[in-house]
Protein backbone atom coordinates (compact mmCIF):
# COMPACT_ATOMS: atom_id res chain seq x y z
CA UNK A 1 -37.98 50.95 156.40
CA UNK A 2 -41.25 50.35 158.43
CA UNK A 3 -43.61 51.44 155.39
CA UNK A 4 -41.98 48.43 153.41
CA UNK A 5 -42.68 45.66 156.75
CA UNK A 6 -45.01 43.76 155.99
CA UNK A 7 -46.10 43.32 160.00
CA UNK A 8 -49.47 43.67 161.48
CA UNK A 9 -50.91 46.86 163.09
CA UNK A 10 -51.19 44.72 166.21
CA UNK A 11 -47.43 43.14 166.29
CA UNK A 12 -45.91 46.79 165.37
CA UNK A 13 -48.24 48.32 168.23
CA UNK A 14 -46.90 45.33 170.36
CA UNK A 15 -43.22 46.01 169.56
CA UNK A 16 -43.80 49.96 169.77
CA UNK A 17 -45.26 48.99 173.59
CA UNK A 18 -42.27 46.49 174.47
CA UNK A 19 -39.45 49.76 173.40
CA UNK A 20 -41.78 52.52 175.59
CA UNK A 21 -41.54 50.45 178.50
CA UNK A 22 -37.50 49.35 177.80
CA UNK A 23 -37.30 53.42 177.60
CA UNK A 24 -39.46 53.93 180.55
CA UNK A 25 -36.99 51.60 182.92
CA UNK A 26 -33.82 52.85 181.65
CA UNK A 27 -35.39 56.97 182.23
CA UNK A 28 -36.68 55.27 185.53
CA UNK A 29 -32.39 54.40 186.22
CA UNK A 30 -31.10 57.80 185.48
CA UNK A 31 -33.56 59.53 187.94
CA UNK A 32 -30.91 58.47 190.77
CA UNK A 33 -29.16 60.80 189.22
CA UNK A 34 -30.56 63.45 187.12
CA UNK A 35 -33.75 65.51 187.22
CA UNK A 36 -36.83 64.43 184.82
CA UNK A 37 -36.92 67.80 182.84
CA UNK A 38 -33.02 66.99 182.14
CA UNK A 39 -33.64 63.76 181.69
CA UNK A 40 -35.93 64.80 179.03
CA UNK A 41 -33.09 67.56 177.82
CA UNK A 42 -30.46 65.68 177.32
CA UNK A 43 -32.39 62.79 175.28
CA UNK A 44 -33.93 65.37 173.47
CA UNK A 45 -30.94 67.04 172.45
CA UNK A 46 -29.71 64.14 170.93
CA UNK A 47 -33.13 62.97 169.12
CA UNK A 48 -32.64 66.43 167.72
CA UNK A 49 -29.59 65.54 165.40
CA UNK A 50 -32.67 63.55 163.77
CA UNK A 51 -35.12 66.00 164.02
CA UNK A 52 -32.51 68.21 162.18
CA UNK A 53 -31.57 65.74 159.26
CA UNK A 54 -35.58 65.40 158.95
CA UNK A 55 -35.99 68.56 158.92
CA UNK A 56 -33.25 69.26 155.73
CA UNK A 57 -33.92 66.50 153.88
CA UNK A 58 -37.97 67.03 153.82
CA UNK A 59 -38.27 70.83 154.15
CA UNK A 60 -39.65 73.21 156.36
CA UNK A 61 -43.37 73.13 154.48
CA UNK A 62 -43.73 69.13 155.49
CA UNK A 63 -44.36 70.91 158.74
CA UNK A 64 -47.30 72.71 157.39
CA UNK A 65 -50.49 70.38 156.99
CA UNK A 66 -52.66 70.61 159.73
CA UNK A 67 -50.00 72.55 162.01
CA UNK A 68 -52.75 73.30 164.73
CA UNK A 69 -53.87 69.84 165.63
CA UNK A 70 -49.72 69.03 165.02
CA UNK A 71 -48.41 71.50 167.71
CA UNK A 72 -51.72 70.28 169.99
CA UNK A 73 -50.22 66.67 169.77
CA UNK A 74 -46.58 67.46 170.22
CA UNK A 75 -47.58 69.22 173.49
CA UNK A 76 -50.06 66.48 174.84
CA UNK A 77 -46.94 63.76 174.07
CA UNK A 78 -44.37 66.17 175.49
CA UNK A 79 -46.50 67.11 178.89
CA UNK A 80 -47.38 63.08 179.42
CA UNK A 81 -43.44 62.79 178.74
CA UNK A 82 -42.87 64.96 181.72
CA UNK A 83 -45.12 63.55 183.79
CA UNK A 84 -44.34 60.00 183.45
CA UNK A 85 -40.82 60.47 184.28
CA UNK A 86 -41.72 62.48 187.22
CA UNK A 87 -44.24 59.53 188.14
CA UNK A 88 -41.30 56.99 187.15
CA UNK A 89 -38.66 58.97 190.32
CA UNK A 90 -41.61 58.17 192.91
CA UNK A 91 -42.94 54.98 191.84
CA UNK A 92 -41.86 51.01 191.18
CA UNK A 93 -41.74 50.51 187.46
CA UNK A 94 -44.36 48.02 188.41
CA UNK A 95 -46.49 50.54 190.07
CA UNK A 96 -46.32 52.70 187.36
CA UNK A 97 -47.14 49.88 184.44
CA UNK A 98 -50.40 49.55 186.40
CA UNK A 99 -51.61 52.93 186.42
CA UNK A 100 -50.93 52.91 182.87
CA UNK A 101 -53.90 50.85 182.33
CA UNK A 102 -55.49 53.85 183.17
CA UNK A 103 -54.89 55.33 179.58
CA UNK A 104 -57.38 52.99 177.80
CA UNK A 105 -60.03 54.22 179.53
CA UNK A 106 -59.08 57.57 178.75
CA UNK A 107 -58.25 56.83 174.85
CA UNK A 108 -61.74 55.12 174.70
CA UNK A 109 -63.75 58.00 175.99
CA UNK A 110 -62.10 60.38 174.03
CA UNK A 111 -61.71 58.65 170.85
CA UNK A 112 -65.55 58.25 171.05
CA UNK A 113 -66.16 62.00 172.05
CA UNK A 114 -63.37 63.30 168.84
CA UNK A 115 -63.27 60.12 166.52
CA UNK A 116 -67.23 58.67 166.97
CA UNK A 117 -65.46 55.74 167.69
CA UNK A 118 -67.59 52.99 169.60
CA UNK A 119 -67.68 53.29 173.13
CA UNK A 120 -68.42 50.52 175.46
CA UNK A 121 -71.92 51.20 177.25
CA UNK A 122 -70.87 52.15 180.84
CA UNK A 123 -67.72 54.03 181.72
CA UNK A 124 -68.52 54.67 185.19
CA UNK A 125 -68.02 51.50 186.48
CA UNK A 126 -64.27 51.22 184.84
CA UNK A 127 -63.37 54.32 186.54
CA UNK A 128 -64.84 54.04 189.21
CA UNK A 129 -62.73 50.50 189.38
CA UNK A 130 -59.46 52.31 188.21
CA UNK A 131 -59.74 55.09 191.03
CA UNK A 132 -60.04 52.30 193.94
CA UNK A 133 -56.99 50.30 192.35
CA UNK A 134 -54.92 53.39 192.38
CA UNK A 135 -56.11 54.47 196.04
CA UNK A 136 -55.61 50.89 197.40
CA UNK A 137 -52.02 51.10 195.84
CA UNK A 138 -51.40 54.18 197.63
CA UNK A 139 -52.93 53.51 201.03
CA UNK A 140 -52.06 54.56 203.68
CA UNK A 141 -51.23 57.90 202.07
CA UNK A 142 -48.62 58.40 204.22
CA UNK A 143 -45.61 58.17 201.35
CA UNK A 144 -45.61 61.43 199.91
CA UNK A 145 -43.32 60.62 197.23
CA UNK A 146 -45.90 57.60 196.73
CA UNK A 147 -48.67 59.42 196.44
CA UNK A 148 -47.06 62.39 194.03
CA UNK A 149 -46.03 59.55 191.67
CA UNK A 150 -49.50 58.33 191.67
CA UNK A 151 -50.44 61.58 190.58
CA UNK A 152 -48.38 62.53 187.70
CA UNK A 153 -49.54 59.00 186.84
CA UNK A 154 -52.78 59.25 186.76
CA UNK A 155 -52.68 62.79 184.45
CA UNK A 156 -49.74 61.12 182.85
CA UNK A 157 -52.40 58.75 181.26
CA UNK A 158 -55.26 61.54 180.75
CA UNK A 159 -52.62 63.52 178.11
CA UNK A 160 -50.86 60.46 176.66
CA UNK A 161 -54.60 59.28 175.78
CA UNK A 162 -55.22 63.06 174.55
CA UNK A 163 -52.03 62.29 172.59
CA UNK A 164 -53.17 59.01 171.02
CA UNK A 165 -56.91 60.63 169.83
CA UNK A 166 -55.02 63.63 168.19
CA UNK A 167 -52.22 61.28 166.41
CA UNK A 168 -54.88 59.24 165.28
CA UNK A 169 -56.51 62.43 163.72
CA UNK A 170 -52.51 63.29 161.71
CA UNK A 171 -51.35 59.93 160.97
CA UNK A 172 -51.81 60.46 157.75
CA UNK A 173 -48.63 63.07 157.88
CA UNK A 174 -44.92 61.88 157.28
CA UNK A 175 -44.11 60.14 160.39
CA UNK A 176 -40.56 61.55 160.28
CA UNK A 177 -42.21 64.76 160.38
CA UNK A 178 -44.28 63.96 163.28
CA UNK A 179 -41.48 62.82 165.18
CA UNK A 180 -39.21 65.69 164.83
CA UNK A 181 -41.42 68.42 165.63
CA UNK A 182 -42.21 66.01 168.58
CA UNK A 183 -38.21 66.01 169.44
CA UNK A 184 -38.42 69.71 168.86
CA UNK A 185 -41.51 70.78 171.12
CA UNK A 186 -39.76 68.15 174.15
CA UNK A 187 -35.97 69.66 173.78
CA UNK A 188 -37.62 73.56 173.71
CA UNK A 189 -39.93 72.41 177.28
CA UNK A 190 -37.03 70.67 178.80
CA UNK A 191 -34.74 73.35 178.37
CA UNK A 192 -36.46 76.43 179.61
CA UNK A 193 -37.15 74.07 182.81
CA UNK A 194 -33.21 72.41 182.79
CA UNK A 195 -31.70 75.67 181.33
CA UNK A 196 -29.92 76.72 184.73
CA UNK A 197 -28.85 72.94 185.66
CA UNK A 198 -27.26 71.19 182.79
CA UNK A 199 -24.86 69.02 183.90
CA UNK A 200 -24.09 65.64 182.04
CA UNK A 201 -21.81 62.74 182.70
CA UNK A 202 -19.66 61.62 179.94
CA UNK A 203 -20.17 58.29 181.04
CA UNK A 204 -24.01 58.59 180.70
CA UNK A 205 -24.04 59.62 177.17
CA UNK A 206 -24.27 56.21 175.56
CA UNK A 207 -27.06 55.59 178.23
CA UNK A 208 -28.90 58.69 176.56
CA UNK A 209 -27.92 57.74 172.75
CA UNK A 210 -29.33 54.24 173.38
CA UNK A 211 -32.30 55.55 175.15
CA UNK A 212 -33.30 58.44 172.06
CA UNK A 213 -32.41 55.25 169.50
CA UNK A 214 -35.06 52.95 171.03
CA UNK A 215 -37.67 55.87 171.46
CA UNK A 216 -37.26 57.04 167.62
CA UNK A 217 -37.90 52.99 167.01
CA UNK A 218 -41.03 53.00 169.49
CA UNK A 219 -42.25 55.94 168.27
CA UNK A 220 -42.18 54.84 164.08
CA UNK A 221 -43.77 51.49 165.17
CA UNK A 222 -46.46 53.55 166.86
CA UNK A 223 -47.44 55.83 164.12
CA UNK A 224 -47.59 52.77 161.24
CA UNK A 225 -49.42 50.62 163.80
CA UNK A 226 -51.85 53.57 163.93
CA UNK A 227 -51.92 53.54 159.71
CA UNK A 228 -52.71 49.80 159.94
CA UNK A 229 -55.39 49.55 162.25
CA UNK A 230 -58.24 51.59 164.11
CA UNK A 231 -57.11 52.97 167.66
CA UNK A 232 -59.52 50.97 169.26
CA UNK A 233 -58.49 47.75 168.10
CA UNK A 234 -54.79 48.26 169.29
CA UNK A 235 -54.97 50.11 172.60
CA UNK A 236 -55.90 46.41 174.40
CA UNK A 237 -52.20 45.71 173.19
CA UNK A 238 -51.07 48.48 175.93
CA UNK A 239 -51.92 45.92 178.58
CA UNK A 240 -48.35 43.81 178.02
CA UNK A 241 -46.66 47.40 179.11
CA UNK A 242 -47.19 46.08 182.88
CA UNK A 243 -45.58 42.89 181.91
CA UNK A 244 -42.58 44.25 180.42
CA UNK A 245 -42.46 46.41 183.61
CA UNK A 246 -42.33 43.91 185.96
CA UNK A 247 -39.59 41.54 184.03
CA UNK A 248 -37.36 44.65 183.80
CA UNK A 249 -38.02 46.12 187.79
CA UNK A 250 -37.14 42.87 188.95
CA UNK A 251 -34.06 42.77 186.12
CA UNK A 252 -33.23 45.96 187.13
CA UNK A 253 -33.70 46.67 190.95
CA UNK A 254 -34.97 43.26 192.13
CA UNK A 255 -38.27 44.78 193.04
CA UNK A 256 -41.38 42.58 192.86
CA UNK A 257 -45.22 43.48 193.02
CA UNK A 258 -46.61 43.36 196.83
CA UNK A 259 -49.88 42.08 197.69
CA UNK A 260 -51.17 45.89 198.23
CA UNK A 261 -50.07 46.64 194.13
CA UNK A 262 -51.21 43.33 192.54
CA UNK A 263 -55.11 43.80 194.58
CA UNK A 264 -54.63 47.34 193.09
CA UNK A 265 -53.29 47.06 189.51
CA UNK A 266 -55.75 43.97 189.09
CA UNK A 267 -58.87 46.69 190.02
CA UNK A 268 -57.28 49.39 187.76
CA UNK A 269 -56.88 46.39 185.12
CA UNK A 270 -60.53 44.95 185.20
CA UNK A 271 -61.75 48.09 185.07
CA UNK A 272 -59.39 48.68 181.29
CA UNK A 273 -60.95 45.30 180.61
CA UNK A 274 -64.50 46.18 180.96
CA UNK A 275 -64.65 49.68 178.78
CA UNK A 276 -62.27 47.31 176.04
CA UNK A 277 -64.34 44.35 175.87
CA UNK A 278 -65.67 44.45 172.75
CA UNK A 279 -62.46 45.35 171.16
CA UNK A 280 -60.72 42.75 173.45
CA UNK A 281 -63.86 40.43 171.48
CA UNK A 282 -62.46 41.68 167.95
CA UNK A 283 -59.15 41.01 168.37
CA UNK A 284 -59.72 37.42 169.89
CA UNK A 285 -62.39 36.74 166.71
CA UNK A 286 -59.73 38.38 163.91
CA UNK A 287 -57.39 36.14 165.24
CA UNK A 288 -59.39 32.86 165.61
CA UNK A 289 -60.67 33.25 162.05
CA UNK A 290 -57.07 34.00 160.90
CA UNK A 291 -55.79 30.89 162.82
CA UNK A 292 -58.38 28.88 160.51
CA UNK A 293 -57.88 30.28 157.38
């Protein structure tokens, strides 16, 4: 259905980020009351009625072309998977939408590095900016729980960007295919760490169904926004992830940014701004000479 859409790289990148971050609050609700690697489980287990329909209708050798670099993505996705969630049970969905500004930085210096992409002419300043937002975010240190979700956050970002370079490197392969050896790799992680512990409540399995719907959705509007347009050019698009995450914590639990967050996730987010400036300059220049044409 997607291939057909005539949309943009940029407005399926900015629909793909507006579904993550939907999925991220709803996996951020269920953490009252399940673990993340179940969490992860029982989502997965019902992606994988998809993955298995994929799976007969294209064939088993549609999993063949470039199988290395398609495991080495499935298990960069699945581990940032993990560790969001984990991040998600310790932090404000706000909290966490700021770190994730993080990942641009990361996506940058690696697509440079693996795709020769351009890279913006300093990167230590941007991190060096990033690290002090997430410190001043988690000062005093005192909150352990704080400064674990922090943590997972901050890798969280480091294999989700790993995830982006390497998808960017496969996009050319079926996207269906991509997304059920994805489903497979998360449901075969989840269970050896859920296996002893699965426990679900019948009234939480539309909650899951809903949640594996929108993150097939976000997923497919990823990997054509990928098709459409160079990595660089979309990852400034991550940015509205905080918004979305700060509509939906207060929607959802009433929480709103403090003083010590917003000083924070502005640092972390002038430092994304800095290392995607010229991108950032792109994007606003496309669009201007769109707008007159």
């Amino acid at each position: 259905m997607l291939d057909k859409l005539k949309a943009s790289g940029y407005a399926l990148m900015a629909l793909s980020m507006f579904l993550y971050s939907l999925c991220e609050a709803l996996e951020k609700y269920l953490t009252n009351s399940y673990a993340p690697a179940q969490i992860i489980f029982f989502r997965s287990s019902i992606a994988l009625i998809f993955a298995l329909w994929i799976t007969y209708k294209k064939g088993f050798a549609a999993y063949k072309p470039d199988k290395g670099l398609h495991l080495l993505r499935n298990l960069f996705a699945a581990g940032a998977l993990f560790l969001t969630i984990y991040s998600l049970k310790h932090l404000p969905l706000s909290s966490y939408g700021f770190m994730s500004f993080t990942s641009p930085i990361f996506i940058s210096i690696f697509s440079s590095i693996f795709l020769k992409e351009k890279l913006s002419s300093s990167v230590v300043i941007p991190i060096a900016l990033s690290f002090s937002g997430g410190l001043i975010m988690s000062y005093p240190f005192n909150d352990m729980s704080l400064n674990l979700g922090f943590i997972f956050a901050f890798f969280s970002s480091i294999l989700y960007a790993s995830a982006s370079v390497v998808t960017k490197q496969i996009s050319h392969i079926d996207n269906l295919i991509l997304y059920a050896s994805y489903t497979f790799v998360c449901f075969l992680m989840s269970g050896l760490f859920s296996y002893d512990n699965i426990v679900l409540k019948v009234t939480d399995i539309p909650l899951f169904i809903v949640i594996a719907l929108i993150h097939f959705m976000a997923f497919q509007c990823l990997i054509f926004a990928y098709r459409r347009e160079e990595l660089v050019k979309l990852s400034p698009l991550e940015y509205s992830t905080v918004i979305w995450s700060i509509f939906l914590g207060y929607l959802l639990w009433q929480h709103l940014p403090s003083y010590k967050e917003l000083i924070g996730g502005l640092l972390v987010l002038i430092g994304s701004l800095i290392i995607k400036r010229d991108d950032l300059k792109l994007v606003i220049a496309n669009r201007i000479k769109k707008l007159r044409i």
